[in-house]
C-alpha atoms as a PDB file:
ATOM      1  CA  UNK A   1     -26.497 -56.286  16.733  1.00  0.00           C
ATOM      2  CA  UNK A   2     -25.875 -52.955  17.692  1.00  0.00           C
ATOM      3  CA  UNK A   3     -21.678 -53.690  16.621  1.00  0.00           C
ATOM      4  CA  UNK A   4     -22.838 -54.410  13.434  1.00  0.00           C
ATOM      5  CA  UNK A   5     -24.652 -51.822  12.660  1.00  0.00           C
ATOM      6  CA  UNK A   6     -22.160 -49.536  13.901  1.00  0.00           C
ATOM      7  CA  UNK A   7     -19.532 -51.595  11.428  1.00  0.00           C
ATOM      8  CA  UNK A   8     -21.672 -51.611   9.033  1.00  0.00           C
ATOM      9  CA  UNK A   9     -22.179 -47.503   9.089  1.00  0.00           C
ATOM     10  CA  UNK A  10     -18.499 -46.762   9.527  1.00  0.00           C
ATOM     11  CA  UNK A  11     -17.422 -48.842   6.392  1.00  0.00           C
ATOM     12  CA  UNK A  12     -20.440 -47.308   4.701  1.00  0.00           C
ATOM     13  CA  UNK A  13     -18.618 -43.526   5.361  1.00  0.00           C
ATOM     14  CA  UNK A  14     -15.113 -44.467   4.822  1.00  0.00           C
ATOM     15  CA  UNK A  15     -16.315 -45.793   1.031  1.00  0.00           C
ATOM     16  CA  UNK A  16     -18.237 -42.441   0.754  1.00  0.00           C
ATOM     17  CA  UNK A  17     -15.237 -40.708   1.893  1.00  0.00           C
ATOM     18  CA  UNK A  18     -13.677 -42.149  -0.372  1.00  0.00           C
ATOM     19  CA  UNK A  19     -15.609 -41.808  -3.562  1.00  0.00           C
ATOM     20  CA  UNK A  20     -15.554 -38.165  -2.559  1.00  0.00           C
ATOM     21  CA  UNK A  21     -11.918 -37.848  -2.134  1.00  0.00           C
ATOM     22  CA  UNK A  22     -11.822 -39.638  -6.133  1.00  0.00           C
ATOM     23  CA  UNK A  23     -13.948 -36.734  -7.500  1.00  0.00           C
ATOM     24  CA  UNK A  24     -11.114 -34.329  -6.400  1.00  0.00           C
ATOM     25  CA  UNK A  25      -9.367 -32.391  -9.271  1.00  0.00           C
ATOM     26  CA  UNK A  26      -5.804 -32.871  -9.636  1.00  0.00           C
ATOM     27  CA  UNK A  27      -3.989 -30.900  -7.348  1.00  0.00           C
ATOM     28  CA  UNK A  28      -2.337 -27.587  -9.245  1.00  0.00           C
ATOM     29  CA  UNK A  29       0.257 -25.223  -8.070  1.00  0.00           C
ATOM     30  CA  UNK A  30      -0.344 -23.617  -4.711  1.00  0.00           C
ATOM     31  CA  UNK A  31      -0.402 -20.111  -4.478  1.00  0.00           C
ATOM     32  CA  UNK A  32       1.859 -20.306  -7.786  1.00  0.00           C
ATOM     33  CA  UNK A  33       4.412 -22.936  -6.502  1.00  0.00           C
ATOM     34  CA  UNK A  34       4.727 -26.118  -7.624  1.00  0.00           C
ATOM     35  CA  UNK A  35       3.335 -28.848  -5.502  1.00  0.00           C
ATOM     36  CA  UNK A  36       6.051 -31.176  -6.072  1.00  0.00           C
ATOM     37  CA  UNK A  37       8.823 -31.045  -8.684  1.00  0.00           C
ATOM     38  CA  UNK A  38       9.873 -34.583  -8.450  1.00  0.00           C
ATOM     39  CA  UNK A  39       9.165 -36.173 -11.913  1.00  0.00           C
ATOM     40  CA  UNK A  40      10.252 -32.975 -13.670  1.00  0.00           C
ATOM     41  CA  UNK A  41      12.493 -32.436 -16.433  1.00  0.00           C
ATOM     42  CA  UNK A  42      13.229 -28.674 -17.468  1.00  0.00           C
ATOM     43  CA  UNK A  43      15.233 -27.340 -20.116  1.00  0.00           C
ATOM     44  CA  UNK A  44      16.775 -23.117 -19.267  1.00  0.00           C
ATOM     45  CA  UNK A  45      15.403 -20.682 -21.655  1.00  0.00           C
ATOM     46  CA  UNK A  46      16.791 -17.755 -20.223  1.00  0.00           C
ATOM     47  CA  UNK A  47      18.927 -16.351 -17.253  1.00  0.00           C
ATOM     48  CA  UNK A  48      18.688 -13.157 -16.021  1.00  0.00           C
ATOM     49  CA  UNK A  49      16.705 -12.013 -18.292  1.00  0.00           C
ATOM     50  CA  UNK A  50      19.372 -13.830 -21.422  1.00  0.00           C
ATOM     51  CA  UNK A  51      18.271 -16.532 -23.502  1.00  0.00           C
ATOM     52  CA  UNK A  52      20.256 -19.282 -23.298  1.00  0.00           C
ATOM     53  CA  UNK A  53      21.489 -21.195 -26.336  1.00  0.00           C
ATOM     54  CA  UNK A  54      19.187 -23.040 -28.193  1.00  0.00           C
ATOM     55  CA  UNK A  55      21.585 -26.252 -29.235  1.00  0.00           C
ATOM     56  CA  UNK A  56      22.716 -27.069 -26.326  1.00  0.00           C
ATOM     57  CA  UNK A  57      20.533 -25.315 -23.420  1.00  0.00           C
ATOM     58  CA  UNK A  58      21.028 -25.707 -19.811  1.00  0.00           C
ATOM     59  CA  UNK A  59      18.973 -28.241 -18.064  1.00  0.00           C
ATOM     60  CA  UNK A  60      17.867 -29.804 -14.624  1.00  0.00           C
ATOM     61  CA  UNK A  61      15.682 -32.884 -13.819  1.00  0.00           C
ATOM     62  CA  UNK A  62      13.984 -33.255 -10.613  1.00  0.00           C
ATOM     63  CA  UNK A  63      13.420 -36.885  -8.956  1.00  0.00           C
ATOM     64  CA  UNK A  64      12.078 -37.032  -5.038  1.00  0.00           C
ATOM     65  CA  UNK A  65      15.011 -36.005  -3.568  1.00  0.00           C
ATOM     66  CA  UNK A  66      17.664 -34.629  -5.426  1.00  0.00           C
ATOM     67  CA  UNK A  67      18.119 -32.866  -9.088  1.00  0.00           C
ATOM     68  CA  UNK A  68      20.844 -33.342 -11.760  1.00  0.00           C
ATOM     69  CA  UNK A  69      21.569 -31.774 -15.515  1.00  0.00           C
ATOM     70  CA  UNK A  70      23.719 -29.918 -17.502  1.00  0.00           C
ATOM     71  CA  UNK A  71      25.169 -26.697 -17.351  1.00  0.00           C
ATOM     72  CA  UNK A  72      25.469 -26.824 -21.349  1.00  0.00           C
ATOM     73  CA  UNK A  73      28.950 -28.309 -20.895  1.00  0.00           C
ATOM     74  CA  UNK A  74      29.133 -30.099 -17.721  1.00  0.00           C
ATOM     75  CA  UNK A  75      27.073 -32.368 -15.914  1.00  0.00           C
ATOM     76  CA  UNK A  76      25.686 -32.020 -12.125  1.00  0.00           C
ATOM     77  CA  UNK A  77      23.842 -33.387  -9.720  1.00  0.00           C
ATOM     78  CA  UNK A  78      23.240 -33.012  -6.100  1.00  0.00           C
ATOM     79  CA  UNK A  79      20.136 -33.341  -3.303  1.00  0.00           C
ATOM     80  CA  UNK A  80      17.433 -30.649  -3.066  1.00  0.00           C
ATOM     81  CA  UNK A  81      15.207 -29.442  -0.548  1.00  0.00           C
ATOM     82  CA  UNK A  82      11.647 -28.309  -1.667  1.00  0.00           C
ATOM     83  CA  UNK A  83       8.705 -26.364   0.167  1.00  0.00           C
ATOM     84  CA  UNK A  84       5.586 -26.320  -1.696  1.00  0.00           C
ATOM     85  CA  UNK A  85       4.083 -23.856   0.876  1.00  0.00           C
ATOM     86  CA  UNK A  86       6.300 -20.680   0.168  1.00  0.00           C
ATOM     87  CA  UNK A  87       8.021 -22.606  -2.916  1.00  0.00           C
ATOM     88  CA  UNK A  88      11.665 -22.437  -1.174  1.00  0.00           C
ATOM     89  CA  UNK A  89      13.962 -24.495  -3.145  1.00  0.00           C
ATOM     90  CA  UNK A  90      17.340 -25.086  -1.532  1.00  0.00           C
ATOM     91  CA  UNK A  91      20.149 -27.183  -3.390  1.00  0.00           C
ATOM     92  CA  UNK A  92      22.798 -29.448  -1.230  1.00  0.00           C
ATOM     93  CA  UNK A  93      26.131 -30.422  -2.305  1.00  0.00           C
ATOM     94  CA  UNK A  94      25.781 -30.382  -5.599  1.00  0.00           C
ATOM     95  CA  UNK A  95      28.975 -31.408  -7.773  1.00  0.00           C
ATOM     96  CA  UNK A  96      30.008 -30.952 -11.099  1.00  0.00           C
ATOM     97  CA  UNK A  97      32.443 -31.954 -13.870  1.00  0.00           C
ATOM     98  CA  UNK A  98      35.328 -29.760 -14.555  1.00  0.00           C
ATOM     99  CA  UNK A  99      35.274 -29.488 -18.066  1.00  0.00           C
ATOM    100  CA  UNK A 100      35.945 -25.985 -19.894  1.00  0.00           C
ATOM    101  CA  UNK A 101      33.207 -25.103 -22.932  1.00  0.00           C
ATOM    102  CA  UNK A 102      34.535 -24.265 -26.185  1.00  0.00           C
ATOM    103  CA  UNK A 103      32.734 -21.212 -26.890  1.00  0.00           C
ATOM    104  CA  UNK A 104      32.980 -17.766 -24.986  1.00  0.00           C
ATOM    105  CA  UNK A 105      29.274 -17.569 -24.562  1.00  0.00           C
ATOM    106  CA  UNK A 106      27.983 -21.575 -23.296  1.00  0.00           C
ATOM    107  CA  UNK A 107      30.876 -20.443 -20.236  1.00  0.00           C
ATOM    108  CA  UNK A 108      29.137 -17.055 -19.514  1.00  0.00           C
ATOM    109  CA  UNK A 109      25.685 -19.072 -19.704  1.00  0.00           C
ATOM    110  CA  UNK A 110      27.045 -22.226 -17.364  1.00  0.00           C
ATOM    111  CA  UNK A 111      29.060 -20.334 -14.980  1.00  0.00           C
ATOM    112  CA  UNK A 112      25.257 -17.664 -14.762  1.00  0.00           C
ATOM    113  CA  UNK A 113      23.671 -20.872 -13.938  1.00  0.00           C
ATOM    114  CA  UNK A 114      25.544 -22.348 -11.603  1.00  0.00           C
ATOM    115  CA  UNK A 115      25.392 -19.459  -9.808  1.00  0.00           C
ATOM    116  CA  UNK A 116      21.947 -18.881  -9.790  1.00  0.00           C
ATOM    117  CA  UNK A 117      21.523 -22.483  -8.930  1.00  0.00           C
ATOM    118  CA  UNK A 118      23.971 -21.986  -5.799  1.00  0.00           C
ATOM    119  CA  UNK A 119      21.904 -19.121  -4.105  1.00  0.00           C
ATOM    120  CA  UNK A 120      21.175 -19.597  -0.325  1.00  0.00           C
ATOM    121  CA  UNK A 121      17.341 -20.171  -2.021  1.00  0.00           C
ATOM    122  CA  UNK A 122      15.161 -19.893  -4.116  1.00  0.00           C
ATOM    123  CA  UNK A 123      11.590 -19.626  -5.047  1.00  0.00           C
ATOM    124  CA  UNK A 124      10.123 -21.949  -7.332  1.00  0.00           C
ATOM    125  CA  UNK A 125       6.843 -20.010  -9.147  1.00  0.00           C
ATOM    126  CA  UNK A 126       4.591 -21.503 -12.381  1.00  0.00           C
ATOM    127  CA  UNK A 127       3.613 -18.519 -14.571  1.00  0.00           C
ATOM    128  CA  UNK A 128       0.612 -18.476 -16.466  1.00  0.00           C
ATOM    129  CA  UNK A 129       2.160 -19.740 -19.378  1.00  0.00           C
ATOM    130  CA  UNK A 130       3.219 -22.875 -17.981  1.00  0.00           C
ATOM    131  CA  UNK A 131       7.014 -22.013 -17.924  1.00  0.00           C
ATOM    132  CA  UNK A 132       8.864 -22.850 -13.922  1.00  0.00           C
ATOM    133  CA  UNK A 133      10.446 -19.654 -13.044  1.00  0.00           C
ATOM    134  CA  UNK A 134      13.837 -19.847 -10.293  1.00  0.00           C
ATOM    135  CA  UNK A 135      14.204 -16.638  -8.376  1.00  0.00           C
ATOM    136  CA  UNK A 136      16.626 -15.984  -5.738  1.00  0.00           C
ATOM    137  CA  UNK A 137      16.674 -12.863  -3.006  1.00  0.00           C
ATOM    138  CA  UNK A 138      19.040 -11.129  -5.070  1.00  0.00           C
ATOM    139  CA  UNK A 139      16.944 -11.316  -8.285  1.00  0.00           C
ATOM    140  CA  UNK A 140      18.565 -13.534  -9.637  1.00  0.00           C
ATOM    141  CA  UNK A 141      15.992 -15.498 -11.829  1.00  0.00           C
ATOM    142  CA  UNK A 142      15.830 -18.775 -13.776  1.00  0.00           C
ATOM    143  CA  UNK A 143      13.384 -19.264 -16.918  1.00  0.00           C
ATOM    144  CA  UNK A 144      12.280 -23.113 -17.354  1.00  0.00           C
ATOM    145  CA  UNK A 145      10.248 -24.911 -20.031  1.00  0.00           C
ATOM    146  CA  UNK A 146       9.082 -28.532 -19.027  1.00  0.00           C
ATOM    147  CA  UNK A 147      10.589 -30.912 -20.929  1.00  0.00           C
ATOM    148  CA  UNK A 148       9.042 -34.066 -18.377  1.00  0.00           C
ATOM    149  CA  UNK A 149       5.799 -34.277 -17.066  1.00  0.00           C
ATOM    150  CA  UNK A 150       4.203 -31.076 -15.548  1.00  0.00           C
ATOM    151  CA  UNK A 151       4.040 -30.305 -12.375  1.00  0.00           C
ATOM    152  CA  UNK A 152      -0.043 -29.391 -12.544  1.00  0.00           C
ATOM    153  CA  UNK A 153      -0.269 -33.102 -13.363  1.00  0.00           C
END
């Protein structure tokens, strides 16, 4: 008798748990990082403080373990590392095609991306308006607009 009752009040806690845990708010950024970027689609707005081009704008998509885009001319892809405590975002071999741009300034904008994407790290931080900003130790900095689902969601 007394196993049942004790079965009885440990299923009747896990359930409350439970129904507890389902009231929870969706979890937001932490401390202004992200909690996750996989799912994420971005498209570059500006680099260093440039806007990029608006026809044909860098981009990078995030799935659970590694990220690929464009550069605005060529395509990459590669794995990534993500810390959602500090917001430390490290890319790993990344690759890309090797094709040159036909205007001056989508090869100044690609080749300022590329680098800023190939930074010993980065910091991944959500600004009050929404927009995913990239920011290295140097200063170098990355402006993103979500183009996928959020990553508040």
């Amino acid at each position: 008798m007394h196993r049942v009752l004790l079965v009885l009040a440990t299923v009747a806690a896990a359930v409350t748990i439970a129904a507890c845990e389902g009231d929870a708010p969706p979890a937001g950024p932490v401390d202004g990082h992200p909690v996750s970027l996989a799912g994420t689609s971005w498209v570059v707005t500006a680099i260093g403080g440039q806007a990029t081009p608006r026809d044909r704008p860098p981009t990078i998509g995030f799935d659970a373990t590694s990220a690929n885009g464009s550069g605005g001319c060529n395509s990459f892809g590669g794995r990534y590392r993500y810390d959602p405590a500090t917001g430390e975002l490290r890319f790993e071999a990344l690759g890309m095609t090797a094709m040159a741009c036909a205007e001056r300034i989508r090869n100044e904008v690609e080749t300022a991306f590329v680098g800023a994407l190939g930074q010993p790290a980065l910091v991944a931080t959500v600004e009050p308006d929404g927009h995913l900003a990239l920011t290295s130790p140097a200063g170098a900095r990355i402006d993103l607009t979500v183009v996928g689902p959020t990553v508040t969601d």
